[in-house]
N, C-alpha and C. Protein backbone atom coordinates (compact mmCIF):
# COMPACT_ATOMS: atom_id res chain seq x y z
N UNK A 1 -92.00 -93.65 -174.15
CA UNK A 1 -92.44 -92.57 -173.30
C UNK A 1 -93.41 -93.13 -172.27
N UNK A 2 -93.72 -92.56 -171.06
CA UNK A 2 -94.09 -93.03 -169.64
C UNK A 2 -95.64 -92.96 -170.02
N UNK A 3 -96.50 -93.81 -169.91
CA UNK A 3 -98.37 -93.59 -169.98
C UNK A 3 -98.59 -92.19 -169.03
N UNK A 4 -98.84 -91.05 -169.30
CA UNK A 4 -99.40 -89.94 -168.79
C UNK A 4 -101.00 -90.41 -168.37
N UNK A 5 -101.35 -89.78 -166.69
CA UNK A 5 -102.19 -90.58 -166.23
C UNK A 5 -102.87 -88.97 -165.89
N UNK A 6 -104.20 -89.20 -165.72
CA UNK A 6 -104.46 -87.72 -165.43
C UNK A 6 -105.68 -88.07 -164.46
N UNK A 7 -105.97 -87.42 -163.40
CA UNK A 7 -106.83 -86.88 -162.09
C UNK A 7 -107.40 -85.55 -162.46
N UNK A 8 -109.11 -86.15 -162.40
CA UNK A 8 -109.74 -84.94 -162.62
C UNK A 8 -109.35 -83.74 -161.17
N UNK A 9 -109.28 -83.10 -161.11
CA UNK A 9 -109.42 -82.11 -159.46
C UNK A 9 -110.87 -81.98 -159.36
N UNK A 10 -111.34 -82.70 -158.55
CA UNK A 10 -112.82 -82.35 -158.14
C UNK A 10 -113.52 -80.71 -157.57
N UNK A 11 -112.38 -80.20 -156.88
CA UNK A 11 -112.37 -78.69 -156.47
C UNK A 11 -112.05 -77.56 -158.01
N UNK A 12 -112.40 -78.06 -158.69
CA UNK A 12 -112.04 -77.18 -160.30
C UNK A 12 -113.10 -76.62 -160.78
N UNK A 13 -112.92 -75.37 -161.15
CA UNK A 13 -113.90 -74.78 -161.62
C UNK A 13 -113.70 -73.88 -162.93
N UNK A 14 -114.48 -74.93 -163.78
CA UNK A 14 -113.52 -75.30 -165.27
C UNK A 14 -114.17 -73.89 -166.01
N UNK A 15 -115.47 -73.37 -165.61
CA UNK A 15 -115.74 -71.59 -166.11
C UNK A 15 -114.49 -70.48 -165.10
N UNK A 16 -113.90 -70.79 -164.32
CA UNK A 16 -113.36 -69.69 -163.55
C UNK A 16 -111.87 -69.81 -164.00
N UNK A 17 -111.74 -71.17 -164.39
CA UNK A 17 -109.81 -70.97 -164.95
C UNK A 17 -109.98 -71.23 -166.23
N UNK A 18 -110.77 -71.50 -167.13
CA UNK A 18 -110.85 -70.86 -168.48
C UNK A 18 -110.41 -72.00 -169.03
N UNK A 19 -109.66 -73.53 -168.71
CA UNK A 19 -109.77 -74.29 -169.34
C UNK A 19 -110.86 -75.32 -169.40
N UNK A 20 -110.59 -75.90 -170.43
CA UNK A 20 -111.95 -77.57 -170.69
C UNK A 20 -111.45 -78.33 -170.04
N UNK A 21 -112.15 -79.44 -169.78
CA UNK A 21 -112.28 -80.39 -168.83
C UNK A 21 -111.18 -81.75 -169.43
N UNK A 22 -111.14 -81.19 -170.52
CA UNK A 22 -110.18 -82.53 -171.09
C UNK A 22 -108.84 -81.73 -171.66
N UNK A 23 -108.57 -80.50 -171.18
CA UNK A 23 -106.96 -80.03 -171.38
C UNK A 23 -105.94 -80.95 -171.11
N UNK A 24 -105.89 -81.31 -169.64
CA UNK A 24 -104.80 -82.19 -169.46
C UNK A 24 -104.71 -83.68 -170.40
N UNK A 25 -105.77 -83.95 -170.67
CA UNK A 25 -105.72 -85.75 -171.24
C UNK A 25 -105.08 -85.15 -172.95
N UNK A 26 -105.21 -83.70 -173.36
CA UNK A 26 -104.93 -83.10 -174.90
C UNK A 26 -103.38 -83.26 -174.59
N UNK A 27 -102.58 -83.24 -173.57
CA UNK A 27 -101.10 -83.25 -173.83
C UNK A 27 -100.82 -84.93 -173.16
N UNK A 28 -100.93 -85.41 -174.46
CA UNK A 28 -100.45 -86.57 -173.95
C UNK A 28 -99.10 -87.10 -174.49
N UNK A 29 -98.62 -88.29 -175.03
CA UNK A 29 -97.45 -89.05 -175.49
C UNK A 29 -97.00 -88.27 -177.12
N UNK A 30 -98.33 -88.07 -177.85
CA UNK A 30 -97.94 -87.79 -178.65
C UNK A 30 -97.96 -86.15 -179.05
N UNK A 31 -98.18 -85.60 -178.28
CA UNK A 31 -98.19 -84.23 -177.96
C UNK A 31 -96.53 -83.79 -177.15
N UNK A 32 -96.70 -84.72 -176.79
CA UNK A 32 -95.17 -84.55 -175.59
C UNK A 32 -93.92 -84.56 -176.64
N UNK A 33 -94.40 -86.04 -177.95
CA UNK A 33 -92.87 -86.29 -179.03
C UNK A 33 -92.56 -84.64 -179.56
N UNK A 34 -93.96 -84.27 -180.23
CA UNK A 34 -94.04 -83.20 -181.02
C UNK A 34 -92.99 -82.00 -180.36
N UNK A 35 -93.25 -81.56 -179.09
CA UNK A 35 -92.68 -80.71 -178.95
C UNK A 35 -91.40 -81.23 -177.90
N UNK A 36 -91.24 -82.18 -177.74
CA UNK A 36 -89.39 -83.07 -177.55
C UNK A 36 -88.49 -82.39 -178.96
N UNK A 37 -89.11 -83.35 -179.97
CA UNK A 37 -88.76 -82.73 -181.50
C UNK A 37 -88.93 -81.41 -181.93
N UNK A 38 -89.47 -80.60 -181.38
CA UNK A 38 -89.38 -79.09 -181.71
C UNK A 38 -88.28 -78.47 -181.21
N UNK A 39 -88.33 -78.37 -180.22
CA UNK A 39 -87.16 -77.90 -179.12
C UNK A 39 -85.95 -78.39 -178.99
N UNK A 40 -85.40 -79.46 -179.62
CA UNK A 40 -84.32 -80.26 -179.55
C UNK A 40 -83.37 -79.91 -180.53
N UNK A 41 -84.45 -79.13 -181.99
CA UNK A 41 -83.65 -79.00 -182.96
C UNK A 41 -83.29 -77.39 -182.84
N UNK A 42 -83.32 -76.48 -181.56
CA UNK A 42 -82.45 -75.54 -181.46
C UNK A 42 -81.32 -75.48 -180.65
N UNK A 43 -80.38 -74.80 -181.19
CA UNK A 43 -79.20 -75.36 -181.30
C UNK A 43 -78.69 -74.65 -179.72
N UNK A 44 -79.59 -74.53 -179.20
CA UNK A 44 -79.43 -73.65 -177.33
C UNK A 44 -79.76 -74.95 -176.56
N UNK A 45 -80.39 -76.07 -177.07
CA UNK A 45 -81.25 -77.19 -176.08
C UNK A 45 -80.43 -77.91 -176.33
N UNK A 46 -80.67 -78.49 -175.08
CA UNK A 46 -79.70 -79.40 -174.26
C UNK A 46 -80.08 -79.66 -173.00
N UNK A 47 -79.92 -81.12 -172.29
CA UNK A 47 -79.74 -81.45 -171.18
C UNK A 47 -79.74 -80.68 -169.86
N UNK A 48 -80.66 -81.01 -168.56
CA UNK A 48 -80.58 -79.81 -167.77
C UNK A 48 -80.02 -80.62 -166.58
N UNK A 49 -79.17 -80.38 -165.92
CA UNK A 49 -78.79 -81.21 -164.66
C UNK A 49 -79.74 -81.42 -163.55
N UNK A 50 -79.09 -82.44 -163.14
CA UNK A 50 -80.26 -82.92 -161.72
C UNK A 50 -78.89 -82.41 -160.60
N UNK A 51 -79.69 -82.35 -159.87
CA UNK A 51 -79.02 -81.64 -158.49
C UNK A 51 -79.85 -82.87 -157.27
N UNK A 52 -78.85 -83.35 -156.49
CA UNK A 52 -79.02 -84.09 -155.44
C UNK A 52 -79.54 -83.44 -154.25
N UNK A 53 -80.15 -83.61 -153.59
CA UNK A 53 -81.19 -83.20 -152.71
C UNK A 53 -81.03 -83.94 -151.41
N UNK A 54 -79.63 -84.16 -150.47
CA UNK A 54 -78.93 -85.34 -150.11
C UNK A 54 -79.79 -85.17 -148.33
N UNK A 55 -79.76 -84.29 -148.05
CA UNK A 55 -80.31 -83.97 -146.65
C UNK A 55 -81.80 -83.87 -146.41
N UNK A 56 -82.52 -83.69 -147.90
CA UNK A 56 -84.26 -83.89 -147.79
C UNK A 56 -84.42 -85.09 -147.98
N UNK A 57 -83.59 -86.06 -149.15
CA UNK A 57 -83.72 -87.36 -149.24
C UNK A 57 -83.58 -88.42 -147.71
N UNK A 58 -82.91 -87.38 -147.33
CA UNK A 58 -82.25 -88.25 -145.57
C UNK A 58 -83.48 -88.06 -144.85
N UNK A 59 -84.15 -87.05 -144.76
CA UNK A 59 -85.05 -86.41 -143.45
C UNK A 59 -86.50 -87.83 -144.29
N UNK A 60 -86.78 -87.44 -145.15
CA UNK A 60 -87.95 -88.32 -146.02
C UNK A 60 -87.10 -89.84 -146.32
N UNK A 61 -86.19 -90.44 -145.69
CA UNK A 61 -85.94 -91.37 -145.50
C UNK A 61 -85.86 -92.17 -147.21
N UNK A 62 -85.35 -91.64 -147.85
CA UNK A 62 -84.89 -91.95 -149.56
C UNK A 62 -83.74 -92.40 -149.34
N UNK A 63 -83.36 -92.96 -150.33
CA UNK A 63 -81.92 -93.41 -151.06
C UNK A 63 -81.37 -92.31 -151.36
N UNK A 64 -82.16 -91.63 -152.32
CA UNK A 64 -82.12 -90.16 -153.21
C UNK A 64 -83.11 -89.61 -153.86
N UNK A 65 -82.51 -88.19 -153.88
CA UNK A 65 -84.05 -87.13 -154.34
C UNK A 65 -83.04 -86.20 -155.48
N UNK A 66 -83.50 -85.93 -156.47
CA UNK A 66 -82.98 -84.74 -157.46
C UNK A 66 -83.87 -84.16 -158.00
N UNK A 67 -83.58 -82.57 -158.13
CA UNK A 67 -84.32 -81.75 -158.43
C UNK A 67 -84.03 -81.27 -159.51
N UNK A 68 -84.48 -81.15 -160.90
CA UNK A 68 -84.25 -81.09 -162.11
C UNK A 68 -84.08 -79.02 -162.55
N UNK A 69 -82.35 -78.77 -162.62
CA UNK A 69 -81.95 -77.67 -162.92
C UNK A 69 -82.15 -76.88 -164.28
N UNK A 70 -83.89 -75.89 -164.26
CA UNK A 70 -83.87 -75.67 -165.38
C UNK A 70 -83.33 -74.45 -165.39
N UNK A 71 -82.51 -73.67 -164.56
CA UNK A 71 -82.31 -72.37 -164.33
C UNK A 71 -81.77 -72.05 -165.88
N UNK A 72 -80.50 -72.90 -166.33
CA UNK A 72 -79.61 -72.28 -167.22
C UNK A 72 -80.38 -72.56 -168.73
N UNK A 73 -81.75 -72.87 -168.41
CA UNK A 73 -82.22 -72.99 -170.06
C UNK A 73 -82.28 -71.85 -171.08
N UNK A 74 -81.56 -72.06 -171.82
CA UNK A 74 -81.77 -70.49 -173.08
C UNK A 74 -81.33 -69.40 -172.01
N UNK A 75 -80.35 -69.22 -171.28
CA UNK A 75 -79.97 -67.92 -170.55
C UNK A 75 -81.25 -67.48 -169.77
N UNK A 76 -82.44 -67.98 -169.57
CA UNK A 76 -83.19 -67.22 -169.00
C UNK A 76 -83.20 -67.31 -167.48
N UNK A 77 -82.93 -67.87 -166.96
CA UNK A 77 -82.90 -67.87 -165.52
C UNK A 77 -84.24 -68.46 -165.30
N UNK A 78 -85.00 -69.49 -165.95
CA UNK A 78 -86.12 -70.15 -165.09
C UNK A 78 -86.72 -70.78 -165.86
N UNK A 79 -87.45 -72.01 -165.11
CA UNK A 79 -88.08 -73.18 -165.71
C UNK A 79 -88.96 -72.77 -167.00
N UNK A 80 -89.53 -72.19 -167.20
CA UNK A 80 -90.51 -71.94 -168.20
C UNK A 80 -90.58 -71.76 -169.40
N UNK A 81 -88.75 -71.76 -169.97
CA UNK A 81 -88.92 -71.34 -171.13
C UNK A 81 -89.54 -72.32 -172.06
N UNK A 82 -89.32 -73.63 -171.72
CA UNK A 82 -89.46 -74.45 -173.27
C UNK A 82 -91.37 -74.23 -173.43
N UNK A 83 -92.14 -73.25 -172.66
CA UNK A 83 -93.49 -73.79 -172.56
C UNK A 83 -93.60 -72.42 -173.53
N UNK A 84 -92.88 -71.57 -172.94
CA UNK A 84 -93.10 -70.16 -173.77
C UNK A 84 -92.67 -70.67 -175.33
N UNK A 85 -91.53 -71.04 -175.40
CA UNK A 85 -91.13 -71.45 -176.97
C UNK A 85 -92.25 -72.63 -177.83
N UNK A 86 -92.62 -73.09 -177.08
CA UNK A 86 -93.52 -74.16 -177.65
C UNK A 86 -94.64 -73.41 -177.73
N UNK A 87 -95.58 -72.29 -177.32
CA UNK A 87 -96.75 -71.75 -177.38
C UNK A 87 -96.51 -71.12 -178.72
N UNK A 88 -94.97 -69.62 -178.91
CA UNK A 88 -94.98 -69.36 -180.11
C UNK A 88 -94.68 -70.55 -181.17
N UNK A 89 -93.79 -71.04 -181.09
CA UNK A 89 -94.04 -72.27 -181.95
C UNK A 89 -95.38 -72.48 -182.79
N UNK A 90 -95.97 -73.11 -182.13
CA UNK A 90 -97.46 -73.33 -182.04
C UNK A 90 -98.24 -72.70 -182.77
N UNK A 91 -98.13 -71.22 -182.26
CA UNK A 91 -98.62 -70.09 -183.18
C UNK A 91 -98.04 -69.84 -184.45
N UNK A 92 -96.84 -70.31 -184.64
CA UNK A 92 -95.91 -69.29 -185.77
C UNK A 92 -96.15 -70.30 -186.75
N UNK A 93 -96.67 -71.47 -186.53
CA UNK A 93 -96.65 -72.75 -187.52
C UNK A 93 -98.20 -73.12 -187.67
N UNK A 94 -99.68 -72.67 -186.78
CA UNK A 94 -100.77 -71.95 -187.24
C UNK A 94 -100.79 -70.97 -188.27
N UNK A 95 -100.17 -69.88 -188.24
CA UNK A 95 -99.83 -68.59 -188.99
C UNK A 95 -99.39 -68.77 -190.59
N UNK A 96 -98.25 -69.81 -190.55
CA UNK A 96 -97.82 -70.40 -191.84
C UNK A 96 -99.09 -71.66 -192.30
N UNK A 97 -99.81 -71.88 -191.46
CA UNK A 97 -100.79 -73.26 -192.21
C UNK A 97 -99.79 -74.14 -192.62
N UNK A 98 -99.04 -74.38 -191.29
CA UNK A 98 -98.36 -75.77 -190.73
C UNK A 98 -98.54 -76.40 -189.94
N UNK A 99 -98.06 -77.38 -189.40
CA UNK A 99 -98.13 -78.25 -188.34
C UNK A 99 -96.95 -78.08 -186.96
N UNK A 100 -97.16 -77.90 -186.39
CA UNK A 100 -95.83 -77.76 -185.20
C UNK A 100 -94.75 -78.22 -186.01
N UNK A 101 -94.63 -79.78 -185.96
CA UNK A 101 -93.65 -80.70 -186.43
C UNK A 101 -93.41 -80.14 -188.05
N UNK A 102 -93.92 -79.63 -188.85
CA UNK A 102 -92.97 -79.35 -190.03
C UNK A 102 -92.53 -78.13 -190.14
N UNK A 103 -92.30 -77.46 -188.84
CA UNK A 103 -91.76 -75.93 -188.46
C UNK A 103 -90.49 -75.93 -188.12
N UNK A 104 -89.81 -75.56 -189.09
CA UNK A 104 -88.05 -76.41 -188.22
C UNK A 104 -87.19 -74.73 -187.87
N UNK A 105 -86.58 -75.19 -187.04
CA UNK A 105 -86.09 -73.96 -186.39
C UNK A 105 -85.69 -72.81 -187.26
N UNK A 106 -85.07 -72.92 -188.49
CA UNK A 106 -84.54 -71.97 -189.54
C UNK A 106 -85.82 -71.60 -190.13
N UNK A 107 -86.51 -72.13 -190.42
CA UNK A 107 -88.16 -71.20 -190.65
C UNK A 107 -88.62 -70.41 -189.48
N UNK A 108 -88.52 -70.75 -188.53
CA UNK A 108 -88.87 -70.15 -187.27
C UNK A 108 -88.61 -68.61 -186.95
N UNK A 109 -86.98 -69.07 -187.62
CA UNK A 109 -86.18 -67.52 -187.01
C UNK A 109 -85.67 -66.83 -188.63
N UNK A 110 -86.28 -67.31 -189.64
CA UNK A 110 -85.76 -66.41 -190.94
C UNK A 110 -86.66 -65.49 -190.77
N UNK A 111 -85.96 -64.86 -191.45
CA UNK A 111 -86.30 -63.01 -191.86
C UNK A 111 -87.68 -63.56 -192.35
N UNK A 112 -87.88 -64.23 -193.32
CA UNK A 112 -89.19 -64.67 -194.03
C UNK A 112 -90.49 -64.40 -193.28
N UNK A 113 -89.74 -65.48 -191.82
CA UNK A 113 -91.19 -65.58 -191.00
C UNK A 113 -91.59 -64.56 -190.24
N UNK A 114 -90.36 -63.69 -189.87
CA UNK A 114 -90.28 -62.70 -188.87
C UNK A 114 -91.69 -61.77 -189.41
């Protein structure tokens, strides 16, 4: 996995957006496996296409540019789902006094946990 590099924003104003100062450096490599491995083992995830970008790559003088198609994730029509699924996640495996990673999708969605 790629070294995640993080830039404080000097214009941040860490009482007005409600996060700490070290949020971003908390999702790092091994934060990233955890929920790769969460999300992978439902049986909706899968691969999202790149889309070629052939006439912005031309104008910005590239080889090539692709823009990563999360429209068709989980039927929802937009990038965001895996962040929403990973938050309940998160929660639903707090709740049980688990760990993300030993929350496997069939605990997730049994009647049990519901």
């Amino acid at each position: 996995m790629a070294n995640i590099q993080y830039i404080p924003n000097p214009y941040r104003n860490e009482a007005a957006d409600g996060f700490p100062a070290d949020a971003a450096r908390r999702f790092g490599p091994e934060t990233a496996a955890k929920a790769m491995a969460f999300h992978t083992q439902f049986p909706e995830f899968g691969a999202t296409p790149l889309e070629p970008l052939k006439k912005l790559a031309e104008d910005l003088g590239l080889a090539s540019l692709y823009v990563k198609d999360e429209s068709p994730r989980f039927g929802l029509n937009a990038f965001k789902g895996l962040g929403g699924s990973y938050a309940i996640g998160k929660i639903v495996a707090r709740k049980l006094g688990k760990d993300l990673t030993e929350l496997s999708y069939a605990e997730l969605t049994s009647d049990e946990t519901k």
